[in-house]
Protein backbone atom coordinates (compact mmCIF):
# COMPACT_ATOMS: atom_id res chain seq x y z
CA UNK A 1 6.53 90.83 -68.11
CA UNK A 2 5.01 88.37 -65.91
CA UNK A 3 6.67 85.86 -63.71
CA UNK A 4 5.49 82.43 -63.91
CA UNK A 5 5.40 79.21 -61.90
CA UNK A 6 3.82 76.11 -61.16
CA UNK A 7 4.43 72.55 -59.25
CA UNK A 8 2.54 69.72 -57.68
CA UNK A 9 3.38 67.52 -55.25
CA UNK A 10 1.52 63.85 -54.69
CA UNK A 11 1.99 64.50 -50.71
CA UNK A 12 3.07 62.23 -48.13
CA UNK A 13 0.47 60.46 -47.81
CA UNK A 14 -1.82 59.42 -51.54
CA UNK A 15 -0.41 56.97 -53.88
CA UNK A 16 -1.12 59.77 -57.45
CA UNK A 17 -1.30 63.01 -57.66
CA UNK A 18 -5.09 64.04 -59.04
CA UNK A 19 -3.85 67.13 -59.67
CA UNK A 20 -3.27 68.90 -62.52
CA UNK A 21 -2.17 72.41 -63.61
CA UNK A 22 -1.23 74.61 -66.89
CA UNK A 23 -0.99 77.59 -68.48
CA UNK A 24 0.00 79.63 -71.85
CA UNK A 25 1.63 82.95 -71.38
CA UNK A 26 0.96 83.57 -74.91
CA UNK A 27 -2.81 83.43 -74.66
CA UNK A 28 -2.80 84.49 -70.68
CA UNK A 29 -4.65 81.60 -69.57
CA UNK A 30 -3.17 80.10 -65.87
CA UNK A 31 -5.45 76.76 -64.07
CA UNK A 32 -5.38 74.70 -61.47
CA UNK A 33 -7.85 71.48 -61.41
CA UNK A 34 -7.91 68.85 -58.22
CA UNK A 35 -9.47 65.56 -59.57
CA UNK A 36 -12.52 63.27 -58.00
CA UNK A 37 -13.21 60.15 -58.15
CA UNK A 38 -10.97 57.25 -57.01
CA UNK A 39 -8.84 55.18 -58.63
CA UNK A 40 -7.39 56.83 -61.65
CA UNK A 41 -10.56 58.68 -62.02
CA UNK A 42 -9.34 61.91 -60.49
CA UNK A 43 -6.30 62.45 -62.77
CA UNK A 44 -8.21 62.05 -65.49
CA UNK A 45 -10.83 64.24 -64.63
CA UNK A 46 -8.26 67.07 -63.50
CA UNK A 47 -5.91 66.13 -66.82
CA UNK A 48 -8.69 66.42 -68.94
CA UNK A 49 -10.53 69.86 -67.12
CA UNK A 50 -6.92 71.80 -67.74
CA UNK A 51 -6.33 70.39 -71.08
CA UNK A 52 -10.01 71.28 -72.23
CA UNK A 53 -9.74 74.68 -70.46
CA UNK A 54 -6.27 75.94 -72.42
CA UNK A 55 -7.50 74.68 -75.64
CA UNK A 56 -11.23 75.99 -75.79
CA UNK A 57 -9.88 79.46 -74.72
CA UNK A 58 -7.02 79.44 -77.37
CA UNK A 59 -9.65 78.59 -79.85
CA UNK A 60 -12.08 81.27 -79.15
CA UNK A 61 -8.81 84.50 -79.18
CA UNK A 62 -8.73 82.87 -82.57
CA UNK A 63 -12.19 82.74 -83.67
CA UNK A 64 -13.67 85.63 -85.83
CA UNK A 65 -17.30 85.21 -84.48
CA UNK A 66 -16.20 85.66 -81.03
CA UNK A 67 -13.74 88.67 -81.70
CA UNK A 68 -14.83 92.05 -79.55
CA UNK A 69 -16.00 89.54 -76.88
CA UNK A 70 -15.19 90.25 -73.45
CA UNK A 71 -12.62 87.75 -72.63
CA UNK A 72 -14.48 86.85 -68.78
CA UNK A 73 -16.91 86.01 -71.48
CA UNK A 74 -14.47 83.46 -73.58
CA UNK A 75 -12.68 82.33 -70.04
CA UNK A 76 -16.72 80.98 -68.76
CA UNK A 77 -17.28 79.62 -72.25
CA UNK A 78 -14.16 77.60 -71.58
CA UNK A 79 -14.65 76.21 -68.63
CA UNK A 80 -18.17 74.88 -69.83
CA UNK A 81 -15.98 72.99 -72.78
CA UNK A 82 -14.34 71.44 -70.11
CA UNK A 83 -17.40 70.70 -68.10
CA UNK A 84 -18.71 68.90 -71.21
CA UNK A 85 -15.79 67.00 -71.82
CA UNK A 86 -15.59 65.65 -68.62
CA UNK A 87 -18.87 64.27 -68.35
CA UNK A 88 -18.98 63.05 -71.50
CA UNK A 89 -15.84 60.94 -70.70
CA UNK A 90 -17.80 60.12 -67.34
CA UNK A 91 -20.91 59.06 -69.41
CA UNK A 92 -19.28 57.48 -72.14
CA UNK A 93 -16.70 55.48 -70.30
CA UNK A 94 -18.08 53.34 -66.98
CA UNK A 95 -14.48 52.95 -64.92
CA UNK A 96 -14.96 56.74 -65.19
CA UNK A 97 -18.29 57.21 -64.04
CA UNK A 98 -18.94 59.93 -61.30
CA UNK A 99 -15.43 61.68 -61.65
CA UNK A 100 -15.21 65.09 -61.42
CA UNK A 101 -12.62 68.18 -60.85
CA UNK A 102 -12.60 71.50 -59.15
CA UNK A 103 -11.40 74.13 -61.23
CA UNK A 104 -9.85 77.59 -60.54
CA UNK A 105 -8.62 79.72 -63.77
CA UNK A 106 -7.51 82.87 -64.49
CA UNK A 107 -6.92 84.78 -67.52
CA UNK A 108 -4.48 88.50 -67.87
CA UNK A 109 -6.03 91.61 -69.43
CA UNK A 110 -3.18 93.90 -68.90
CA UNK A 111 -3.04 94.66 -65.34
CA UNK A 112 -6.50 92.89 -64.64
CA UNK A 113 -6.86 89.69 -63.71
CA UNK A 114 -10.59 87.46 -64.48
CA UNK A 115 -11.00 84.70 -62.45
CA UNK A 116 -13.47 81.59 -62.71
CA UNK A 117 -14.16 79.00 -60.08
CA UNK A 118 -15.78 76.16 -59.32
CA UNK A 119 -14.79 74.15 -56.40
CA UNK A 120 -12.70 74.37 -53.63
CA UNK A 121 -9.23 74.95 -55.26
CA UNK A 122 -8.45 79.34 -54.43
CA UNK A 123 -7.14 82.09 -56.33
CA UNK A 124 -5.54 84.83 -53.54
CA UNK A 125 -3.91 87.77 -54.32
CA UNK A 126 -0.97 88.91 -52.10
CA UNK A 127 0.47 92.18 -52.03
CA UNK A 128 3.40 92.67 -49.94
CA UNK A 129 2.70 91.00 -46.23
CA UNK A 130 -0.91 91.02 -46.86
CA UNK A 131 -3.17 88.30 -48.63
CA UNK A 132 -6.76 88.27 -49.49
CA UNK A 133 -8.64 85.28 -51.14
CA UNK A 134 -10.42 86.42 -54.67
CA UNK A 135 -12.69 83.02 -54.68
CA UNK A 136 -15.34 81.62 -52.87
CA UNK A 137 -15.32 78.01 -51.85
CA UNK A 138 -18.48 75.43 -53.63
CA UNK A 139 -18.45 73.40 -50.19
CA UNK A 140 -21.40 72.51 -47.76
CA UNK A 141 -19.16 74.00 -44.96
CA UNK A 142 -17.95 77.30 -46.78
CA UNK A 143 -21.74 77.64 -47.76
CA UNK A 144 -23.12 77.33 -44.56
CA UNK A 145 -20.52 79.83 -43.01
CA UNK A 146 -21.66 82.46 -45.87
CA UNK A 147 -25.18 81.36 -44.73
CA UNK A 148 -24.53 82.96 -41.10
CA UNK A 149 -23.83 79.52 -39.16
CA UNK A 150 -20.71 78.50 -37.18
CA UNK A 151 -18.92 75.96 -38.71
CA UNK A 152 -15.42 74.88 -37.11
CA UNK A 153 -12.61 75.32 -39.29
CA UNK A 154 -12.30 71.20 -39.24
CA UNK A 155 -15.54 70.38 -39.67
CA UNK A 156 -15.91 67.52 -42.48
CA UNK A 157 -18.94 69.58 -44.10
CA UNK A 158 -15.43 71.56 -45.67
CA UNK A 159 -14.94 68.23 -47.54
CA UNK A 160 -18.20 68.27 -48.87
CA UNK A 161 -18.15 69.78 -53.06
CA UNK A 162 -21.40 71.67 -53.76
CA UNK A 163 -20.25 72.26 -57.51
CA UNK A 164 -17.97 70.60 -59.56
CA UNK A 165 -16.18 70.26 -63.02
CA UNK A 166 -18.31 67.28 -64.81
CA UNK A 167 -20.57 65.94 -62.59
CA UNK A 168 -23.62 67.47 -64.05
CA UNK A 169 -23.90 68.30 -67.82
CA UNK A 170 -24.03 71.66 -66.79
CA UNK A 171 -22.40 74.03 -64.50
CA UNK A 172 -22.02 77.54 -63.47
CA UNK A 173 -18.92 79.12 -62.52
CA UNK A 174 -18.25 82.17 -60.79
CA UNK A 175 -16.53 84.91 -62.05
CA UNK A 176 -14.39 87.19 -60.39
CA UNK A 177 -12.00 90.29 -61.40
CA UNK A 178 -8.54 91.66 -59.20
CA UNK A 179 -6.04 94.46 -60.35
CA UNK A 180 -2.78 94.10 -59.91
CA UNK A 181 0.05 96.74 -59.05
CA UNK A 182 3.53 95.89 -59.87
CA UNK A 183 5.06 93.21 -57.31
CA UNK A 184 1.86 91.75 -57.17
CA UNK A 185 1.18 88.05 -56.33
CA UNK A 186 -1.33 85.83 -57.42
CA UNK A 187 -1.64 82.35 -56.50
CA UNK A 188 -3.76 79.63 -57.68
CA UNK A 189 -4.31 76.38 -55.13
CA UNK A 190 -5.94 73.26 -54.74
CA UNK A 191 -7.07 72.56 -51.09
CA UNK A 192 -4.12 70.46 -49.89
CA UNK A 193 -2.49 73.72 -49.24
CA UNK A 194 -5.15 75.40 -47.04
CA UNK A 195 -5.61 72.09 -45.44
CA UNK A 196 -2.47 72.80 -43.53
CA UNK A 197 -1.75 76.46 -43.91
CA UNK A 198 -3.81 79.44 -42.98
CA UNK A 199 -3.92 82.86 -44.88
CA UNK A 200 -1.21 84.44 -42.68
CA UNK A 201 0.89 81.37 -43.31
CA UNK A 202 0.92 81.48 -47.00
CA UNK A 203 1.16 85.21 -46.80
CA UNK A 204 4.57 84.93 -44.80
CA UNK A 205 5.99 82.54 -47.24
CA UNK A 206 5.23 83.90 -50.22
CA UNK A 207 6.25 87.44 -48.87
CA UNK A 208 9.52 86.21 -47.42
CA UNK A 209 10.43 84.67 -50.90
CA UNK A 210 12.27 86.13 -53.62
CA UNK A 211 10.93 84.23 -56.40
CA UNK A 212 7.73 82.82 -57.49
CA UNK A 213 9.73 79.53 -57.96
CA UNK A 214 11.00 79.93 -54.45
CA UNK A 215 7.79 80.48 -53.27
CA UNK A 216 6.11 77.59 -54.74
CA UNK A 217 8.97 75.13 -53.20
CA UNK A 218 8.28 76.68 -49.89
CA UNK A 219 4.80 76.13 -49.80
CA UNK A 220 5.03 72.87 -50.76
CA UNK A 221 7.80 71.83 -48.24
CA UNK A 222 5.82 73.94 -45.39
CA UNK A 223 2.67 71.49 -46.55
CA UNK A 224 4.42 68.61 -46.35
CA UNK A 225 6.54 69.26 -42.90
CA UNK A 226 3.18 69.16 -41.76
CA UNK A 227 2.45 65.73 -42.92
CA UNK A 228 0.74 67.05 -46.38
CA UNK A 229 -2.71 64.69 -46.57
CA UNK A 230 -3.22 65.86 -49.99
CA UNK A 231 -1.41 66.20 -52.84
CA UNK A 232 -0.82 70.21 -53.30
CA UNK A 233 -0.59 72.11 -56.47
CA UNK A 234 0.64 76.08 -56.25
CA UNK A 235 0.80 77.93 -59.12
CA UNK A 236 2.18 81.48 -58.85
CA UNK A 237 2.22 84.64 -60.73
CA UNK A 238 3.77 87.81 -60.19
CA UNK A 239 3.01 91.20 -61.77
């Protein structure tokens, strides 16, 4: 039985929280969006990439003509629904135009987990003291560091989205898989928590915590000791 939980925070220093999360344990679907945009475009875009995300992938489970599909296959389908439904509300609605949302989402085959990203927002995995990030970054920076050049860890190029939820009609996410052994943590993120904590920090917090609950407040209050920029988003699962 899996453990389960999730909670945002707006920060100390934004005036709304643009992000979003949710998940159904029944279907094994888990997401984490961080919206674009300004104004109240962001939450939108975020509400809307979650929202579109749960309910295209409860849809196909249930649909006979996609029965026998690999599910990585129904989880990508998914998050092209919720492409599509955020540009169209981008297209079709001008105080929305331009908004966008990164996306990380996961869905539980057993003991395997399938990721899909697009964005900056993270999927890790820890296991005991150890953590190791599953994603890969869509930013100039992280790019350009997988590209062979030095980048410094600040470097504004980190800021810069190379692929995001809705700003195109079309998109391709990356798709990734992780096993887990019992004890096993996973942990979706938007990028207000790296923005302040390293690997080995979120490692020793979520390790030194008994719960996933606990281990959610703890990263939160850790992000916002140091000032928290962002608004931060951690949702946890344990194996």
């Amino acid at each position: 039985m899996l453990q389960v939980a999730a909670l945002s925070d707006i920060g100390c220093r934004r005036s709304n929280n643009e992000d979003s999360f949710g998940y159904d344990m029944q279907t094994g679907i888990y997401a984490v969006s961080d919206g674009m945009g300004g104004s109240a475009a962001g939450e939108v875009a975020s509400h809307i990439t979650i929202q579109a995300t749960l309910l295209r992938y409860r849809e196909l489970l249930a649909d006979e003509a996609y029965r026998g599909q690999p599910l990585q296959h129904l989880l990508f389908y998914a998050v092209l629904h919720a492409n599509d439904s955020v540009y169209r509300e981008a297209q079709s609605n001008p105080q929305y135009a331009g908004m966008g949302a990164t996306l990380v989402a996961l869905c539980m085959v057993g003991s395997n987990a399938l990721i899909a990203n697009v964005g900056d927002s993270r999927a890790y995995l820890i296991r005991g003291g150890t953590i190791s990030i599953i994603t890969q970054d869509h930013s100039l920076g992280a790019e350009q560091l997988r590209s062979g050049h030095d980048v410094a860890p600040n470097d504004r190029s980190f800021n810069v989205i190379t692929r995001a939820i809705g700003i195109e009609a079309e998109v391709q996410p990356d798709l990734f898989g992780a096993t887990l052994l019992p004890g096993d943590r996973l942990l979706l993120a938007s990028d207000g928590l790296m923005k302040h904590l390293d690997d080995e920090g979120i490692a020793r917090i979520v390790h030194g915590s008994s719960t996933v609950q606990q281990a959610c407040e703890r990263l939160i209050e850790a992000v916002k000791t140091f000032g928290a920029q962002d608004n931060v988003t951690c949702l946890m699962i344990e194996a």
